[in-house]
N, C-alpha and C. Protein backbone atom coordinates (compact mmCIF):
# COMPACT_ATOMS: atom_id res chain seq x y z
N UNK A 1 5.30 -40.99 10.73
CA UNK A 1 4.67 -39.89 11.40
C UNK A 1 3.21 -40.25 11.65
N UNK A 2 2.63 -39.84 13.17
CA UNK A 2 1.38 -40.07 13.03
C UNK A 2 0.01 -39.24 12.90
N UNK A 3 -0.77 -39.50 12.94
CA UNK A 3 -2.10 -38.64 12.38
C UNK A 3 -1.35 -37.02 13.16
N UNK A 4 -1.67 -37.50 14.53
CA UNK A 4 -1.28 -36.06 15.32
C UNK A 4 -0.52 -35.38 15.12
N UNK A 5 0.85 -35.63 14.45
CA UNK A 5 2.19 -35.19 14.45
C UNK A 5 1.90 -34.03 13.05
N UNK A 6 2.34 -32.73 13.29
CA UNK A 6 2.29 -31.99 12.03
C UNK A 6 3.48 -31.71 11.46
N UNK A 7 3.92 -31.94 9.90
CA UNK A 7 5.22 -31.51 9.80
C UNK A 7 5.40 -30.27 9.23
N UNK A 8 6.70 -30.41 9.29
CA UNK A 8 7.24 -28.87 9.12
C UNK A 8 6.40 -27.82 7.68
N UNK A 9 6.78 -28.96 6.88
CA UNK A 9 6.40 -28.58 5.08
C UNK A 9 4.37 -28.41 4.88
N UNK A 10 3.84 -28.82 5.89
CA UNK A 10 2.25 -28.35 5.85
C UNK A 10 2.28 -27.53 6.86
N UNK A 11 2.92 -26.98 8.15
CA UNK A 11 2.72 -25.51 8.67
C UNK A 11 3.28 -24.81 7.49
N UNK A 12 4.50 -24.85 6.74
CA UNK A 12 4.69 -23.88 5.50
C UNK A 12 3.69 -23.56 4.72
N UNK A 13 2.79 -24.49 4.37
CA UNK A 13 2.16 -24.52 2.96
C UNK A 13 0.63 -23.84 3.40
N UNK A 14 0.48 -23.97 4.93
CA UNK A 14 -0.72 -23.31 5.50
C UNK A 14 -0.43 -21.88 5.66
N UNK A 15 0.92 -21.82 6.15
CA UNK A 15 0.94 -20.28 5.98
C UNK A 15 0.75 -19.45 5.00
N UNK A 16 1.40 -20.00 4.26
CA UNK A 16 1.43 -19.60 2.61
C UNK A 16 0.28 -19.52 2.18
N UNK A 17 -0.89 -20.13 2.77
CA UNK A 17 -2.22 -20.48 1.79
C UNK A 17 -3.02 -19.57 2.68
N UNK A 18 -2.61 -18.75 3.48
CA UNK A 18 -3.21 -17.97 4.34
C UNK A 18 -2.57 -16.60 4.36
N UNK A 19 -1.51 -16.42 3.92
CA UNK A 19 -0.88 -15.28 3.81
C UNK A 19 -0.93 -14.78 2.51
N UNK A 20 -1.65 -15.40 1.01
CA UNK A 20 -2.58 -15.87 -0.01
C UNK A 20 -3.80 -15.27 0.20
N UNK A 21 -4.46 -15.72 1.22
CA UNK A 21 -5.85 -15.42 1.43
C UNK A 21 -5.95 -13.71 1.58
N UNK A 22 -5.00 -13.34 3.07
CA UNK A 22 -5.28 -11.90 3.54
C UNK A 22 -4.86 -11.38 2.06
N UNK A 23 -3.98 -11.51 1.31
CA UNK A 23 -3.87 -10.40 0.27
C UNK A 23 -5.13 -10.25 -0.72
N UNK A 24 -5.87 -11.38 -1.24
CA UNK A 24 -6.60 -11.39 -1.70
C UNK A 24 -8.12 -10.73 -0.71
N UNK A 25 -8.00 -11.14 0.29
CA UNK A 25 -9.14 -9.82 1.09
C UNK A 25 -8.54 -8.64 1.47
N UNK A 26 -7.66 -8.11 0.45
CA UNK A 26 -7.29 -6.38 0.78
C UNK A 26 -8.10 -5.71 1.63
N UNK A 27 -9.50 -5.37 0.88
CA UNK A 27 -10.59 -4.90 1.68
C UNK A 27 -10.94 -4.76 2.83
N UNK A 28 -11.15 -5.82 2.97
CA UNK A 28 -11.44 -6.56 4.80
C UNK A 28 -10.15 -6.01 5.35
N UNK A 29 -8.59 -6.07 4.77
CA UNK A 29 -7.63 -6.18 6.01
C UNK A 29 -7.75 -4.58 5.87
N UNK A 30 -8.10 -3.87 5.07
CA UNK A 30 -7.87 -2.13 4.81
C UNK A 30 -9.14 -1.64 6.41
N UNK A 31 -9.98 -2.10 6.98
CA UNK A 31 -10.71 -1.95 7.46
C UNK A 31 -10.23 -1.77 9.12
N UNK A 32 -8.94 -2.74 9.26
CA UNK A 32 -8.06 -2.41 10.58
C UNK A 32 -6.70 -1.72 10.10
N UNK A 33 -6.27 -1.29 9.34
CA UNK A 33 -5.37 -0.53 8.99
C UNK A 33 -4.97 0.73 9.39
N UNK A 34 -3.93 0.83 10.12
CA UNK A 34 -3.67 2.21 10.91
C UNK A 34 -2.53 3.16 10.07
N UNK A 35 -3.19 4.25 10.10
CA UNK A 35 -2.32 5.03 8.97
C UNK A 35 -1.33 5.53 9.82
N UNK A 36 0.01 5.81 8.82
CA UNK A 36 1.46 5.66 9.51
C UNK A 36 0.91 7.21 9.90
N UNK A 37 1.92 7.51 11.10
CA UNK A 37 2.23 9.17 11.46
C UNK A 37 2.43 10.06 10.65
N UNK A 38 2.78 11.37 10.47
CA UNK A 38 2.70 12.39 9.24
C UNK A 38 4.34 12.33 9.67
N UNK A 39 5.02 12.30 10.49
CA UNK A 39 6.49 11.92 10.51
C UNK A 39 7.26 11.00 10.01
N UNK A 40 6.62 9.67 10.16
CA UNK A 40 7.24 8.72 9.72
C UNK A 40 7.07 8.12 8.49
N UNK A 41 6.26 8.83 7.58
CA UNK A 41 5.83 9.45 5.99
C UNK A 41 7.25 10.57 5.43
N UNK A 42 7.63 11.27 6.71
CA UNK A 42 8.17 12.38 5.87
C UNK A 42 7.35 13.40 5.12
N UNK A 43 6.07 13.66 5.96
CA UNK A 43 5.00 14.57 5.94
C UNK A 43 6.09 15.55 5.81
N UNK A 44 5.76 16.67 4.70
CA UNK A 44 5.89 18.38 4.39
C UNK A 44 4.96 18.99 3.98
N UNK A 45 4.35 20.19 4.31
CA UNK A 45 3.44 21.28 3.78
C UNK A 45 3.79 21.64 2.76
N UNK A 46 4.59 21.37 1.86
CA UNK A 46 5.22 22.01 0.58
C UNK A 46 5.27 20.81 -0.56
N UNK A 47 4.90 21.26 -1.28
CA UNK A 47 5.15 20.18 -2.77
C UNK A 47 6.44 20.12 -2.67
N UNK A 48 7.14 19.05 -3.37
CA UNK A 48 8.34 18.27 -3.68
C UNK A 48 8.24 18.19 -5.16
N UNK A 49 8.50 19.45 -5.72
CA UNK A 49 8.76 19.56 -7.54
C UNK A 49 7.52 19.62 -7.75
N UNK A 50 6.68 18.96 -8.72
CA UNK A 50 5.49 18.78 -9.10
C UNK A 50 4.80 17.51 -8.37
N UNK A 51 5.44 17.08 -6.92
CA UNK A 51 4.64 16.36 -6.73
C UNK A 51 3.80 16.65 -5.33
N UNK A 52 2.71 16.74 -5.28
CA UNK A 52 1.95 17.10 -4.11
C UNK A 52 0.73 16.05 -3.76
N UNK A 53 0.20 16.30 -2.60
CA UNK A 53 -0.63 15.42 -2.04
C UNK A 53 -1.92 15.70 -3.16
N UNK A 54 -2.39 16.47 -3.71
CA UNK A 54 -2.99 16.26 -4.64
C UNK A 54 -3.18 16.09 -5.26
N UNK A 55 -2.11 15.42 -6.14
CA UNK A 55 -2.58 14.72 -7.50
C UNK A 55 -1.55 13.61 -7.32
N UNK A 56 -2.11 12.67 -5.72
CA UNK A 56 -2.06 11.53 -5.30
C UNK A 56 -2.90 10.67 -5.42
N UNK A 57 -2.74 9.45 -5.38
CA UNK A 57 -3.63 8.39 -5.56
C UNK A 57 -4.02 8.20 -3.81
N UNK A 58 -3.55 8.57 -2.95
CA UNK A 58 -3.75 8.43 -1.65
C UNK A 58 -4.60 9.69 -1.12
N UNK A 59 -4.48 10.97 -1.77
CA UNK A 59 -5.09 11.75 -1.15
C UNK A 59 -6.90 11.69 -0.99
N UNK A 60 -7.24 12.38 0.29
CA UNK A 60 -8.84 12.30 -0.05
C UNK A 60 -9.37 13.46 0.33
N UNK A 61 -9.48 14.62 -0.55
CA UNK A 61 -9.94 15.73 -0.43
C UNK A 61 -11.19 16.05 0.51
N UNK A 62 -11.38 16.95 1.44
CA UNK A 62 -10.54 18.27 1.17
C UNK A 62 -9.05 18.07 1.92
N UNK A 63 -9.29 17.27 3.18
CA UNK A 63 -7.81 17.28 3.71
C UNK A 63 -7.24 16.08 4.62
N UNK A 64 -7.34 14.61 3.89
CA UNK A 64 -7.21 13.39 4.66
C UNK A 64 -6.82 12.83 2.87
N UNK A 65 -5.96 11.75 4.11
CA UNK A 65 -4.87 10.95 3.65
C UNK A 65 -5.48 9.13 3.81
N UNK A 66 -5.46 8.65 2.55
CA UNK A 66 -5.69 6.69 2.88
C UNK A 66 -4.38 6.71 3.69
N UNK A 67 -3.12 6.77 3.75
CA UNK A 67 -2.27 6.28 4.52
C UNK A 67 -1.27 6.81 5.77
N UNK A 68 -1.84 8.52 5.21
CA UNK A 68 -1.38 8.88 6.64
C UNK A 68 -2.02 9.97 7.59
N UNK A 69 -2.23 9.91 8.74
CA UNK A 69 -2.78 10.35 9.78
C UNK A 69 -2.75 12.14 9.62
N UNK A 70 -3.50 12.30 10.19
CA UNK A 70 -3.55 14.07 10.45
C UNK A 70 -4.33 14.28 9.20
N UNK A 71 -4.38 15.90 9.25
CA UNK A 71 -4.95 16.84 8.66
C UNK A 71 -3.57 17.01 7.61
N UNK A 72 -4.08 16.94 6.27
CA UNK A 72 -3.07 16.72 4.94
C UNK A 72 -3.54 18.13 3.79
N UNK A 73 -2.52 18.44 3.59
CA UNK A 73 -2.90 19.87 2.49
C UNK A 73 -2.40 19.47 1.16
N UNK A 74 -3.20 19.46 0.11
CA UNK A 74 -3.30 19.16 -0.66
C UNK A 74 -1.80 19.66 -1.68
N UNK A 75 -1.31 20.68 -1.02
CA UNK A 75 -0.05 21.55 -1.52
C UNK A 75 1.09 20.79 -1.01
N UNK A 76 1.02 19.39 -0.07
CA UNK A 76 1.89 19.11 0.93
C UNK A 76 2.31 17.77 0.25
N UNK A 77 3.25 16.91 0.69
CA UNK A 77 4.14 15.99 -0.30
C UNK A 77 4.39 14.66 0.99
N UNK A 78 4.55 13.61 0.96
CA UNK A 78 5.03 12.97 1.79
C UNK A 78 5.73 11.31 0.64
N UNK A 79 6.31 10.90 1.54
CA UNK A 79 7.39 9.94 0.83
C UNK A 79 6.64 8.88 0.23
N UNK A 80 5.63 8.69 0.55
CA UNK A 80 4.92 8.05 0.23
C UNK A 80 3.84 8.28 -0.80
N UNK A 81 4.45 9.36 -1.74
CA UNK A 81 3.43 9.45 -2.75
C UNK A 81 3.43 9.09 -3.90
N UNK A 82 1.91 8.86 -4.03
CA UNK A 82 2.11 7.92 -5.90
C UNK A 82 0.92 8.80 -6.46
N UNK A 83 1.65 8.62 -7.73
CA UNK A 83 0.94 9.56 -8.81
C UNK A 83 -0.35 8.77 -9.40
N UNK A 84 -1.47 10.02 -9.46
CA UNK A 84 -2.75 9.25 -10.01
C UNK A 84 -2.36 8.87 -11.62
N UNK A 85 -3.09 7.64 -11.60
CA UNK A 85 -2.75 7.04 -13.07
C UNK A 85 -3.88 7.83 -14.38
């Protein structure tokens, strides 16, 4: 193989060492991050048992969401919720 020629097993290992990188700059990639629809969450205005957008790790009071779009009520539940630790 010559200088020019790239093989298969170093495009792998570049990807890998780059798909490595973005996770480790969470930050930076959180900065173009588009929050899913309040539909395609399975957005509800109603708690789901004891679990509600407010005592989410996603929620951000008084009424916005890190991951999903719209106006979010703190009484409201979507599939995507995780409990504050």
């Amino acid at each position: 193989m010559s200088e020019n020629e790239v093989s298969r097993r170093s495009i792998l290992r570049s990807a890998a060492a780059a798909a490595g990188a973005s996770v480790l700059s969470a930050p930076a990639a959180a900065q173009g991050f588009t929050k899913s629809p309040q539909t395609s969450a399975g957005y509800q205005g109603q708690p789901n048992g004891g679990q509600r957008c407010g005592n989410c790790r996603q929620f951000q009071p008084p009424a916005a969401c890190k991951v999903v779009a719209g106006k979010i009520s703190a009484n409201g539940w979507c599939r995507i919720y995780a409990a504050k630790g």
